[in-house]
Protein backbone atom coordinates (compact mmCIF):
# COMPACT_ATOMS: atom_id res chain seq x y z
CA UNK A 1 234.15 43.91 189.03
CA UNK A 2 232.13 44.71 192.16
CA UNK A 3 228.84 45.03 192.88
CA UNK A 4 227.43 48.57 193.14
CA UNK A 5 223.33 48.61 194.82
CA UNK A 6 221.40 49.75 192.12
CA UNK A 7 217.99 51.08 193.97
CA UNK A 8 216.64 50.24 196.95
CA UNK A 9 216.49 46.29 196.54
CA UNK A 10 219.37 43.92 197.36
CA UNK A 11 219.18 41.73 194.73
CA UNK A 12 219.90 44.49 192.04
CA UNK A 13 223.16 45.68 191.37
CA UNK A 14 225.25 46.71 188.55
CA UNK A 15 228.81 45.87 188.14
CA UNK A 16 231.42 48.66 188.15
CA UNK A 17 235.35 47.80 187.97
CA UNK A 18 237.99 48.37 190.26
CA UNK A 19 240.20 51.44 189.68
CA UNK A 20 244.01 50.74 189.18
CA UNK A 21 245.68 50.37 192.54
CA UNK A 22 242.62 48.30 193.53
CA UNK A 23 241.55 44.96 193.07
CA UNK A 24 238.71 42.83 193.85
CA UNK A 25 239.00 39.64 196.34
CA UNK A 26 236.23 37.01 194.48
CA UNK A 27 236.69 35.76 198.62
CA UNK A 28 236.02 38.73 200.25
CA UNK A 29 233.73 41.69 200.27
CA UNK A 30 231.52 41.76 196.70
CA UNK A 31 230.66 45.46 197.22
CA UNK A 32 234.17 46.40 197.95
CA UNK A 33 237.73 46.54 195.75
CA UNK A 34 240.88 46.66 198.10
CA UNK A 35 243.57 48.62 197.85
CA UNK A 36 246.70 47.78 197.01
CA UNK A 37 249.86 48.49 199.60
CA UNK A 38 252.49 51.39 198.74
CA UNK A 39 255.05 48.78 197.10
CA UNK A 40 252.79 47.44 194.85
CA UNK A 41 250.42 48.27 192.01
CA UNK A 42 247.21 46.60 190.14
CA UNK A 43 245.59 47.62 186.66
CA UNK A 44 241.99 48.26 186.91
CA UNK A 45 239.83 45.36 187.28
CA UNK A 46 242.77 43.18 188.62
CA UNK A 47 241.96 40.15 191.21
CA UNK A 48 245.88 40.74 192.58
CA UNK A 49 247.88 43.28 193.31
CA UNK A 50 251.47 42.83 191.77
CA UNK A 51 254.66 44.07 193.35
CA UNK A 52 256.80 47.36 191.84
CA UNK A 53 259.65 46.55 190.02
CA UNK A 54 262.04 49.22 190.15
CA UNK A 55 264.07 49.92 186.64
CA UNK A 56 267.41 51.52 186.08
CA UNK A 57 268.98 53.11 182.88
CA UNK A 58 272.47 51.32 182.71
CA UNK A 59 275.51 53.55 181.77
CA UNK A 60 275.52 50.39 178.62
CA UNK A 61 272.26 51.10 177.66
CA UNK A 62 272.28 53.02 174.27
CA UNK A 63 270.20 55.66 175.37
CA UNK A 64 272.53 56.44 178.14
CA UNK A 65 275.32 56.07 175.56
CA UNK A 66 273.77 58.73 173.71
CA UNK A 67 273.26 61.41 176.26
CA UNK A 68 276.87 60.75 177.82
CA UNK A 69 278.58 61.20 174.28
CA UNK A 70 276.22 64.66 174.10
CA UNK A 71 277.33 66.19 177.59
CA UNK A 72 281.01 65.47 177.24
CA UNK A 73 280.73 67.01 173.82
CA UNK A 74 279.22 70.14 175.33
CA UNK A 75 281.80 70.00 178.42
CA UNK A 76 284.44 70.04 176.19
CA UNK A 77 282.80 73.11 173.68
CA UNK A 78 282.23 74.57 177.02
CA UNK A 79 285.89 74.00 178.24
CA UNK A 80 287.03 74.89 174.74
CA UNK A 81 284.74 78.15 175.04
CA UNK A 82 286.46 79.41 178.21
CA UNK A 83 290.09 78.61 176.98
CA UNK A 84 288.89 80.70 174.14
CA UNK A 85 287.20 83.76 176.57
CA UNK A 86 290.60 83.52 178.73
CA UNK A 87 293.30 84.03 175.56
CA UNK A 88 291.05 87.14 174.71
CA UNK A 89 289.80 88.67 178.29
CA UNK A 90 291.25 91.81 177.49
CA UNK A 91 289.54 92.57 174.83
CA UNK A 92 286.14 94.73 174.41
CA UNK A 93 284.08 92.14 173.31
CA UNK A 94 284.78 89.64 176.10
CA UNK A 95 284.55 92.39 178.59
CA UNK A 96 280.95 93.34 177.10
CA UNK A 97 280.16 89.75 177.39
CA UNK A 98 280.49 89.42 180.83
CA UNK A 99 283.88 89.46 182.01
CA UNK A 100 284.62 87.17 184.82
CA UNK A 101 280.98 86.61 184.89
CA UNK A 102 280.99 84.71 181.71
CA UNK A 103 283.59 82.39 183.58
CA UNK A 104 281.55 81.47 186.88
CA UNK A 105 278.52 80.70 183.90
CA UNK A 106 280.77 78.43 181.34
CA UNK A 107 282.30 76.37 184.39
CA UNK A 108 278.66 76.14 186.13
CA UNK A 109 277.39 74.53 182.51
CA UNK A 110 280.55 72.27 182.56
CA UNK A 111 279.85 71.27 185.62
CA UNK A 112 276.31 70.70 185.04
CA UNK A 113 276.93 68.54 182.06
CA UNK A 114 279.22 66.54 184.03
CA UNK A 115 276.22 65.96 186.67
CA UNK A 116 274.56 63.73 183.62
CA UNK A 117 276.38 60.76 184.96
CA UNK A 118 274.94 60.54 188.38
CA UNK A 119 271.55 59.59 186.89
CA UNK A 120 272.88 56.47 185.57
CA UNK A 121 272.47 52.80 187.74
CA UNK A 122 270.78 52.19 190.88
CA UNK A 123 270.60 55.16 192.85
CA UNK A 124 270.86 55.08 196.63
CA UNK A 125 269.44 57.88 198.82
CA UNK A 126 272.54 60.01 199.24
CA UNK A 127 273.75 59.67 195.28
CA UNK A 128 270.10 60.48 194.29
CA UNK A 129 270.15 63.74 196.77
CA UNK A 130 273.79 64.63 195.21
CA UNK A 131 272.70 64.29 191.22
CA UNK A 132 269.54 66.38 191.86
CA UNK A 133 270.79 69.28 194.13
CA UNK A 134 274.18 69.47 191.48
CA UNK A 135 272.23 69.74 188.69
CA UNK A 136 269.85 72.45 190.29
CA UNK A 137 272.62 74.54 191.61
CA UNK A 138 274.74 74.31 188.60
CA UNK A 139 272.00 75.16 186.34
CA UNK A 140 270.36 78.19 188.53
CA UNK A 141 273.70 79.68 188.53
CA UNK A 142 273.90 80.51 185.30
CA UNK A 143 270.22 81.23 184.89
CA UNK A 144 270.75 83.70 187.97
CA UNK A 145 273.52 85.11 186.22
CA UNK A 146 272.00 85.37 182.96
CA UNK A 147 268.93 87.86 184.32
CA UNK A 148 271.63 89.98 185.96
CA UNK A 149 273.23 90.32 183.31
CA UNK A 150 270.52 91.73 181.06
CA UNK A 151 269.23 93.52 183.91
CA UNK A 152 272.62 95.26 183.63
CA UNK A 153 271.77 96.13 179.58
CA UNK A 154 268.53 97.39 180.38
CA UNK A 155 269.19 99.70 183.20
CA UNK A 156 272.50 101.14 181.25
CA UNK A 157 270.72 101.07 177.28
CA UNK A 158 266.98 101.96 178.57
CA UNK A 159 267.06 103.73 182.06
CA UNK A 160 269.74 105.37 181.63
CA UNK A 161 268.51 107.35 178.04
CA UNK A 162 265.26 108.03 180.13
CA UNK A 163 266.93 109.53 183.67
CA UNK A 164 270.44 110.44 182.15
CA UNK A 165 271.06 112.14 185.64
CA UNK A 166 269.60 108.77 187.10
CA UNK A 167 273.04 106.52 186.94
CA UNK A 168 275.53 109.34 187.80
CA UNK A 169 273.69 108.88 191.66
């Protein structure tokens, strides 16, 4: 704890404790808690400041386990899906669906599920750049292609019934 005044004589003072990052030096300033540096950390009301320990999920870790088993399950429903859209490409439904559109967003999701395995271990600066910017790019794809797609159903389904003279422009 340090001391906080408490009116306008020195002798009174109430005690208030340190917020975390801070801690108070029984040496040092009693009015004062210190702050801890950018590599380490305190709880509140600590006399020490303790250094970071960084942690990192292990590709043996069950948890990890877990979520690999899940995304190479969905790669492979995802692979399994586009095998499945390429035997039948011709037909009306596929072509409704998307066409080759539906191909650039099932191999974008592949892809993405694939990205899972970056985020396992320790990390250095260029793998931790890499796992992010894959797994934002191969998710925003799809998303991107997604709203264009039912951009494409509204203005044929609703614009179109409105301004029939509208799409023939």
């Amino acid at each position: 704890f340090k001391k906080k005044p408490d009116g306008i004589h020195r002798c009174c003072f109430k005690c208030e404790i340190c917020p975390k990052g801070t801690y108070f030096n029984k040496t040092g300033n009693p009015y004062e808690c210190i702050n801890c540096k950018d590599t380490e950390w305190s709880a509140a009301g600590s006399t020490s400041c303790n250094l970071r320990e960084l942690e990192f999920v292990l590709f043996t870790d069950s948890g990890a386990m877990l979520i690999m088993v899940g995304a190479c399950s969905y790669a492979v429903l995802t692979v399994a899906m586009s095998v499945l859209f390429a035997i039948n490409y011709n037909t009306p439904v596929v072509r409704s669906a998307g066409g080759p559109m539906c191909f650039l967003i099932l191999g974008c999701l592949c892809l993405s599920n694939v990205s899972v395995f970056f985020f396992f271990s320790k990390l250095t600066d260029s793998s931790c750049v890499m796992s992010y910017l894959s797994i934002f790019l191969f998710y925003t794809v799809p998303l991107a292609c997604f709203v264009v797609r039912s951009f494409q159903i509204v203005f044929i389904f609703k614009i179109a019934a409105k301004f029939p003279n509208f799409h023939s422009v």
